[in-house]
PDB file of N, CA and C in Angstrom:
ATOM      1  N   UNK A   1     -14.136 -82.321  31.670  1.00  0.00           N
ATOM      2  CA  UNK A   1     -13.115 -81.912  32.591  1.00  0.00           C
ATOM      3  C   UNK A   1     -13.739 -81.563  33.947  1.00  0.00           C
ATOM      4  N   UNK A   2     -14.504 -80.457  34.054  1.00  0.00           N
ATOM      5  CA  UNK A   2     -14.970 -80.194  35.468  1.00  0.00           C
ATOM      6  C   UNK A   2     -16.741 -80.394  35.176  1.00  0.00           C
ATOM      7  N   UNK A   3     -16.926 -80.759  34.189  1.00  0.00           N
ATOM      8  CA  UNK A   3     -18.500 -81.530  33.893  1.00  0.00           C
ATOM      9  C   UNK A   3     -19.333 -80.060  34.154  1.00  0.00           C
ATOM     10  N   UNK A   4     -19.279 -78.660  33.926  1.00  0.00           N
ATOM     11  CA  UNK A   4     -19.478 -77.667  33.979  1.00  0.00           C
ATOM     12  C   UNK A   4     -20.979 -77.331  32.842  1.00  0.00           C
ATOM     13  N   UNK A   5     -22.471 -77.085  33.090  1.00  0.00           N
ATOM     14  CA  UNK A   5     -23.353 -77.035  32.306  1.00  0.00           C
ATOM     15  C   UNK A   5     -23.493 -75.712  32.017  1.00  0.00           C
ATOM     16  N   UNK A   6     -24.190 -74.866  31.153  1.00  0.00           N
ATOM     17  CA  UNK A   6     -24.589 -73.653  30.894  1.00  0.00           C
ATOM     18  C   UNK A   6     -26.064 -73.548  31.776  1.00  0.00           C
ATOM     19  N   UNK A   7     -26.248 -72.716  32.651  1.00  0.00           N
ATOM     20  CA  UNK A   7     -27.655 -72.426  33.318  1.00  0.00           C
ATOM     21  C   UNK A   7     -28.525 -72.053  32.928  1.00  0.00           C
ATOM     22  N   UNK A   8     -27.791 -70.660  32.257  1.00  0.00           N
ATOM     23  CA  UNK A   8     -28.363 -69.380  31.426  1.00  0.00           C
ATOM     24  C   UNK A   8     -27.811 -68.701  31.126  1.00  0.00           C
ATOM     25  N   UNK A   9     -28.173 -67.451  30.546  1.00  0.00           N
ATOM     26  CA  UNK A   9     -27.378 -66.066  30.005  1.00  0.00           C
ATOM     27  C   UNK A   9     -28.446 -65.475  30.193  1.00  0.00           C
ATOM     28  N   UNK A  10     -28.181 -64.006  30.304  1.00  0.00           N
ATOM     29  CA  UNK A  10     -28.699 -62.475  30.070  1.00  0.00           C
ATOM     30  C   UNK A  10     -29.352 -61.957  28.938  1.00  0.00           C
ATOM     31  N   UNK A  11     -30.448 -61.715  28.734  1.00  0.00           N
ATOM     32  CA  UNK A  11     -30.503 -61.069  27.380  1.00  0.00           C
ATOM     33  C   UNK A  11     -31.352 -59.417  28.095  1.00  0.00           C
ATOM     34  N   UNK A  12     -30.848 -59.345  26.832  1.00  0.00           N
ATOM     35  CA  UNK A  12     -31.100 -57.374  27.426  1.00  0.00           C
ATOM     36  C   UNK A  12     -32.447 -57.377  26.620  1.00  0.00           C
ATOM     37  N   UNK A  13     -33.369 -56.667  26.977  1.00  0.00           N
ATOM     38  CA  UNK A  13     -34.756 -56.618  25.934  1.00  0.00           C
ATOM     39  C   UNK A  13     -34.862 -54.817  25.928  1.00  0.00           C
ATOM     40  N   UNK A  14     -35.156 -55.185  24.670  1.00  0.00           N
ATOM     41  CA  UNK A  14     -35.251 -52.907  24.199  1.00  0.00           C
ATOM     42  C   UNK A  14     -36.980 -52.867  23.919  1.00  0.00           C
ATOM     43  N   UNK A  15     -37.902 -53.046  24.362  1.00  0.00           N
ATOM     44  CA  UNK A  15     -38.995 -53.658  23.958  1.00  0.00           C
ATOM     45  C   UNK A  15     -39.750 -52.357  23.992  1.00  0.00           C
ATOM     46  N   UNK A  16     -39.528 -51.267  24.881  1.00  0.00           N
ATOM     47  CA  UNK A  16     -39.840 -49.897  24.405  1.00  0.00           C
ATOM     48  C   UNK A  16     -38.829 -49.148  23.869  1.00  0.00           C
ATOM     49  N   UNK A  17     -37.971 -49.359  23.475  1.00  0.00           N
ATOM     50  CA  UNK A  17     -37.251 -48.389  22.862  1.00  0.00           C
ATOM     51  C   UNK A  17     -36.989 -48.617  21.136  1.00  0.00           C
ATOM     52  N   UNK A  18     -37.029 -50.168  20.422  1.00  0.00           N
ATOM     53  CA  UNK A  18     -36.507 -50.276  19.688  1.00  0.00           C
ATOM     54  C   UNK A  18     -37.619 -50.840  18.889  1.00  0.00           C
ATOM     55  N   UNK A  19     -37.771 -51.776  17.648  1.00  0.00           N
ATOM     56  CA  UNK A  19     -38.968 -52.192  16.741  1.00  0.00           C
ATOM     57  C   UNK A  19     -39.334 -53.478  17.282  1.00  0.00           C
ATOM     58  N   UNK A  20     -40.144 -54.035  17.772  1.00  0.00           N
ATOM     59  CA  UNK A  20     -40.356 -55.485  18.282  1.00  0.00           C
ATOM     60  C   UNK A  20     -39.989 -56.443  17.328  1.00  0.00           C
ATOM     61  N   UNK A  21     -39.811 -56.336  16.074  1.00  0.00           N
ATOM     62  CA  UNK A  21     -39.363 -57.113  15.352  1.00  0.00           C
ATOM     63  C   UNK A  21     -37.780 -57.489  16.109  1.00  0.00           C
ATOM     64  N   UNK A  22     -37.362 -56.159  15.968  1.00  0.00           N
ATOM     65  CA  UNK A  22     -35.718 -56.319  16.031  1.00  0.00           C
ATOM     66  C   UNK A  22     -35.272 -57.198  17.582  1.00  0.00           C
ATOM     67  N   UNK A  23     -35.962 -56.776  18.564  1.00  0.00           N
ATOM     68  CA  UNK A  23     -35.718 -57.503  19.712  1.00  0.00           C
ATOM     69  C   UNK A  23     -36.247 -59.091  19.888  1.00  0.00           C
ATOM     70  N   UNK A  24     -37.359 -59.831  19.045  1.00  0.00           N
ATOM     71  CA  UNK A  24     -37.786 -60.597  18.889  1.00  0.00           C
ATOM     72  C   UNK A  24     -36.440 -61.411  18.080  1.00  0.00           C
ATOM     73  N   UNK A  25     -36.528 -60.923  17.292  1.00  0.00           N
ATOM     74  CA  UNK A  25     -35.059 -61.573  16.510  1.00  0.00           C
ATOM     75  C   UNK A  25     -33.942 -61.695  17.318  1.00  0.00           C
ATOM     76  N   UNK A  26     -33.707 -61.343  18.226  1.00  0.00           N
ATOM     77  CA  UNK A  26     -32.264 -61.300  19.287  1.00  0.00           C
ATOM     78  C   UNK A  26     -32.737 -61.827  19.537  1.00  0.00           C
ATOM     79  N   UNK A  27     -33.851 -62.044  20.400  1.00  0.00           N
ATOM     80  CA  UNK A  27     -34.072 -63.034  21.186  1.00  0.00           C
ATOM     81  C   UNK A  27     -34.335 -64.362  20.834  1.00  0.00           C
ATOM     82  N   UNK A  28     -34.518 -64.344  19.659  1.00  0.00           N
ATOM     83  CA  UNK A  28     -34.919 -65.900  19.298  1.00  0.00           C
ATOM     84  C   UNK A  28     -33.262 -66.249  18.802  1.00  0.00           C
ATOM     85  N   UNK A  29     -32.200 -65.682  18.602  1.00  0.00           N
ATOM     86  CA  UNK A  29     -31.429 -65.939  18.408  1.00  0.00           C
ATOM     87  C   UNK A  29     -30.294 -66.625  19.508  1.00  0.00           C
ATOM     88  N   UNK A  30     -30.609 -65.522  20.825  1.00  0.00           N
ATOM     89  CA  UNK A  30     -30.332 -66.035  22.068  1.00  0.00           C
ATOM     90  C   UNK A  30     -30.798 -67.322  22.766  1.00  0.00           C
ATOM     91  N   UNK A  31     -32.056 -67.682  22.175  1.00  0.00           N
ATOM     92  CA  UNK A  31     -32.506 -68.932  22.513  1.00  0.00           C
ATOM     93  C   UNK A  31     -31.730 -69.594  21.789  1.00  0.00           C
ATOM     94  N   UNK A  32     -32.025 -69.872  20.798  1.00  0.00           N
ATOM     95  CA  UNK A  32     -31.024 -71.017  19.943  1.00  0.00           C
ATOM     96  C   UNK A  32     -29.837 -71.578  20.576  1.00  0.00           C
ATOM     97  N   UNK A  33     -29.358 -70.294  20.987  1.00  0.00           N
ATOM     98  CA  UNK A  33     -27.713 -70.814  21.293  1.00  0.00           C
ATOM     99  C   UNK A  33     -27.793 -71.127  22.369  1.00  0.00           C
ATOM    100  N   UNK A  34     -28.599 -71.212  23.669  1.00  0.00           N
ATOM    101  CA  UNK A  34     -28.695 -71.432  24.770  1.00  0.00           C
ATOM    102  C   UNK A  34     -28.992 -72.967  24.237  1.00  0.00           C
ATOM    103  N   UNK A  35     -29.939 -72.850  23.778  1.00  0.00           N
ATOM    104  CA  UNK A  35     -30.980 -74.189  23.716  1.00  0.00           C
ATOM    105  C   UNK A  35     -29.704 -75.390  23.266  1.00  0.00           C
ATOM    106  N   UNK A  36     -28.526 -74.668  22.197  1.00  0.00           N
ATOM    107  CA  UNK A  36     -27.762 -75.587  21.778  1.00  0.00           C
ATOM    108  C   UNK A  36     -26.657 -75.964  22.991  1.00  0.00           C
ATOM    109  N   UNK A  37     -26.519 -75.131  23.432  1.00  0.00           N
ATOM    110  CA  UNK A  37     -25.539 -75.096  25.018  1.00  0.00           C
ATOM    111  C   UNK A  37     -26.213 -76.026  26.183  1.00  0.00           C
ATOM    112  N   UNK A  38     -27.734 -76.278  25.884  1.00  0.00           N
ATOM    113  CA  UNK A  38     -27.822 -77.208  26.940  1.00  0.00           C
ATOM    114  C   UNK A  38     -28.717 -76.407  27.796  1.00  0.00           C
ATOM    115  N   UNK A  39     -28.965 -75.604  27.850  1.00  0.00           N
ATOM    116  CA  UNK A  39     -29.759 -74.404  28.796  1.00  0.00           C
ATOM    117  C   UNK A  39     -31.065 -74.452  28.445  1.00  0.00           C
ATOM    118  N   UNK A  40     -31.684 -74.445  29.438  1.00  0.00           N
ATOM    119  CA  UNK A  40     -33.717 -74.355  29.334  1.00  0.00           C
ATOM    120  C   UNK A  40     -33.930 -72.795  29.963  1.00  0.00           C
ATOM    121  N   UNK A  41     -33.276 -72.127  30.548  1.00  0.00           N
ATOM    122  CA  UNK A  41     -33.366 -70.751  31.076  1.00  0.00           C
ATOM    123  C   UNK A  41     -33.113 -69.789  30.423  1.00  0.00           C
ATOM    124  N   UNK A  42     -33.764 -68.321  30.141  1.00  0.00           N
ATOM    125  CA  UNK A  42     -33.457 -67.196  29.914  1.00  0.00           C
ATOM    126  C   UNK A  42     -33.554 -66.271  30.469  1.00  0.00           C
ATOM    127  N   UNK A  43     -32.649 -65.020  30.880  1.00  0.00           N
ATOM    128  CA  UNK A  43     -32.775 -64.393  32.112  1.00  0.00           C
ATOM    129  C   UNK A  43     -32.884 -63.202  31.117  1.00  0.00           C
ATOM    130  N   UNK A  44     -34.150 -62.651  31.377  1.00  0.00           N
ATOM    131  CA  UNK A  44     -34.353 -61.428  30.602  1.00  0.00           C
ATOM    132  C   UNK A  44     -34.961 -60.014  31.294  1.00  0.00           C
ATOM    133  N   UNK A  45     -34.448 -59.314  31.018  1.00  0.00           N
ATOM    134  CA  UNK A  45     -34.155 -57.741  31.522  1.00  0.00           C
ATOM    135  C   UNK A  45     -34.255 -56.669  30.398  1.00  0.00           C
ATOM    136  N   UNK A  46     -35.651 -55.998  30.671  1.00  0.00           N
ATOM    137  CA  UNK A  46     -35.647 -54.395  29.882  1.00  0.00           C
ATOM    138  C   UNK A  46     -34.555 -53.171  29.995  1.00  0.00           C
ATOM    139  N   UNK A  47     -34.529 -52.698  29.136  1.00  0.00           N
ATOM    140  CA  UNK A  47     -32.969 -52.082  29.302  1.00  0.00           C
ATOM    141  C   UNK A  47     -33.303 -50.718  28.927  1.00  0.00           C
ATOM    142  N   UNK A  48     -34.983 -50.303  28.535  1.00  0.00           N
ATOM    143  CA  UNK A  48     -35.009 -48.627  28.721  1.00  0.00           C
ATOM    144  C   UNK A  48     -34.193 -48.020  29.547  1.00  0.00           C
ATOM    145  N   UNK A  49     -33.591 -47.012  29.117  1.00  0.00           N
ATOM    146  CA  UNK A  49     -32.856 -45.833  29.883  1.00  0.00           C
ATOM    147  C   UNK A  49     -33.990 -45.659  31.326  1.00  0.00           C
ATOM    148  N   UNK A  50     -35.306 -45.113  31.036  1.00  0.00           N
ATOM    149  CA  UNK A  50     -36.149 -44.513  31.550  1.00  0.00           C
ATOM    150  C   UNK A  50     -36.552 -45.366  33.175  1.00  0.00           C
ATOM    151  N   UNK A  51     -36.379 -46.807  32.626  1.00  0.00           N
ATOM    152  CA  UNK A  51     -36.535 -47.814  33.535  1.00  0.00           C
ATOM    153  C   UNK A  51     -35.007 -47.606  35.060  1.00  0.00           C
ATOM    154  N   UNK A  52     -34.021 -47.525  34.079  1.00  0.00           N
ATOM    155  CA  UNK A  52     -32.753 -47.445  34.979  1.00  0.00           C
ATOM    156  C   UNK A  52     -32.547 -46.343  35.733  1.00  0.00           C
ATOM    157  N   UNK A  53     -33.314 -45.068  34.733  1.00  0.00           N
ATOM    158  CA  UNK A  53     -32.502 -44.011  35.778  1.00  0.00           C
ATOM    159  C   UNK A  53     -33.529 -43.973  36.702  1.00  0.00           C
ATOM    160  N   UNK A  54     -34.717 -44.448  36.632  1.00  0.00           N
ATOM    161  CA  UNK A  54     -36.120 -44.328  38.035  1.00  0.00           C
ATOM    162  C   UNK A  54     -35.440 -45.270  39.280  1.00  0.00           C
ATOM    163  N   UNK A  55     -34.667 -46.371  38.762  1.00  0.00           N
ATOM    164  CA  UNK A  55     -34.079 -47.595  39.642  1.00  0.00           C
ATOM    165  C   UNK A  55     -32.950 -46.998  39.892  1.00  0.00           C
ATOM    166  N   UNK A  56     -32.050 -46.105  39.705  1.00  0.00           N
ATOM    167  CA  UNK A  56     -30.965 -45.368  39.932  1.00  0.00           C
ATOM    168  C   UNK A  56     -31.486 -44.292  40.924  1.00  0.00           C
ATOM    169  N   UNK A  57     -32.003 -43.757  40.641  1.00  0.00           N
ATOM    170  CA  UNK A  57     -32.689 -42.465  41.672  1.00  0.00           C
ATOM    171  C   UNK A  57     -33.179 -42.980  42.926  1.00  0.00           C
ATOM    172  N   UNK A  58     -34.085 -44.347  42.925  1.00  0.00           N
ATOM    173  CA  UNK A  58     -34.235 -44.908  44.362  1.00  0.00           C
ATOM    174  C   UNK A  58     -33.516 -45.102  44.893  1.00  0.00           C
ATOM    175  N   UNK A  59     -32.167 -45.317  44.389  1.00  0.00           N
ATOM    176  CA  UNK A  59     -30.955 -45.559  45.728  1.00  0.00           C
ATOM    177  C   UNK A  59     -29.977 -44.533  45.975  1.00  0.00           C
ATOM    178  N   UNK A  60     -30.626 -43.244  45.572  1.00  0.00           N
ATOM    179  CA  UNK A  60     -29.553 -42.411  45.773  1.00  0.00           C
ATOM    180  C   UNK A  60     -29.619 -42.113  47.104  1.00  0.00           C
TER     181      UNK A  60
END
């Protein structure tokens, strides 16, 4: 219809907060489905609290 591709998606990474197993597994799961969508990109972002509120405080 409008010939529309998938680019990428978001994946959130907990890589200090959570078991590396467990985020490894999302993530390989997130690949898959990208990979099946047609997508070679993954746009990935740590999602510690600790990380956000330091990046929150610089713009206050």
């Amino acid at each position: 219809m409008r010939k529309l591709e998938v680019a990428s998606a978001w994946f959130s990474a907990y890589l200090t907060v959570k078991p590396l197993e467990e985020t490894v597994e999302a993530f390989i799961k997130h690949r898959d489905f990208l990979h099946a969508m047609g997508s070679k990109v993954i746009v990935v972002s740590e999602q510690d609290t600790a990380y956000r509120e330091k990046w929150i405080l610089a713009f206050r």
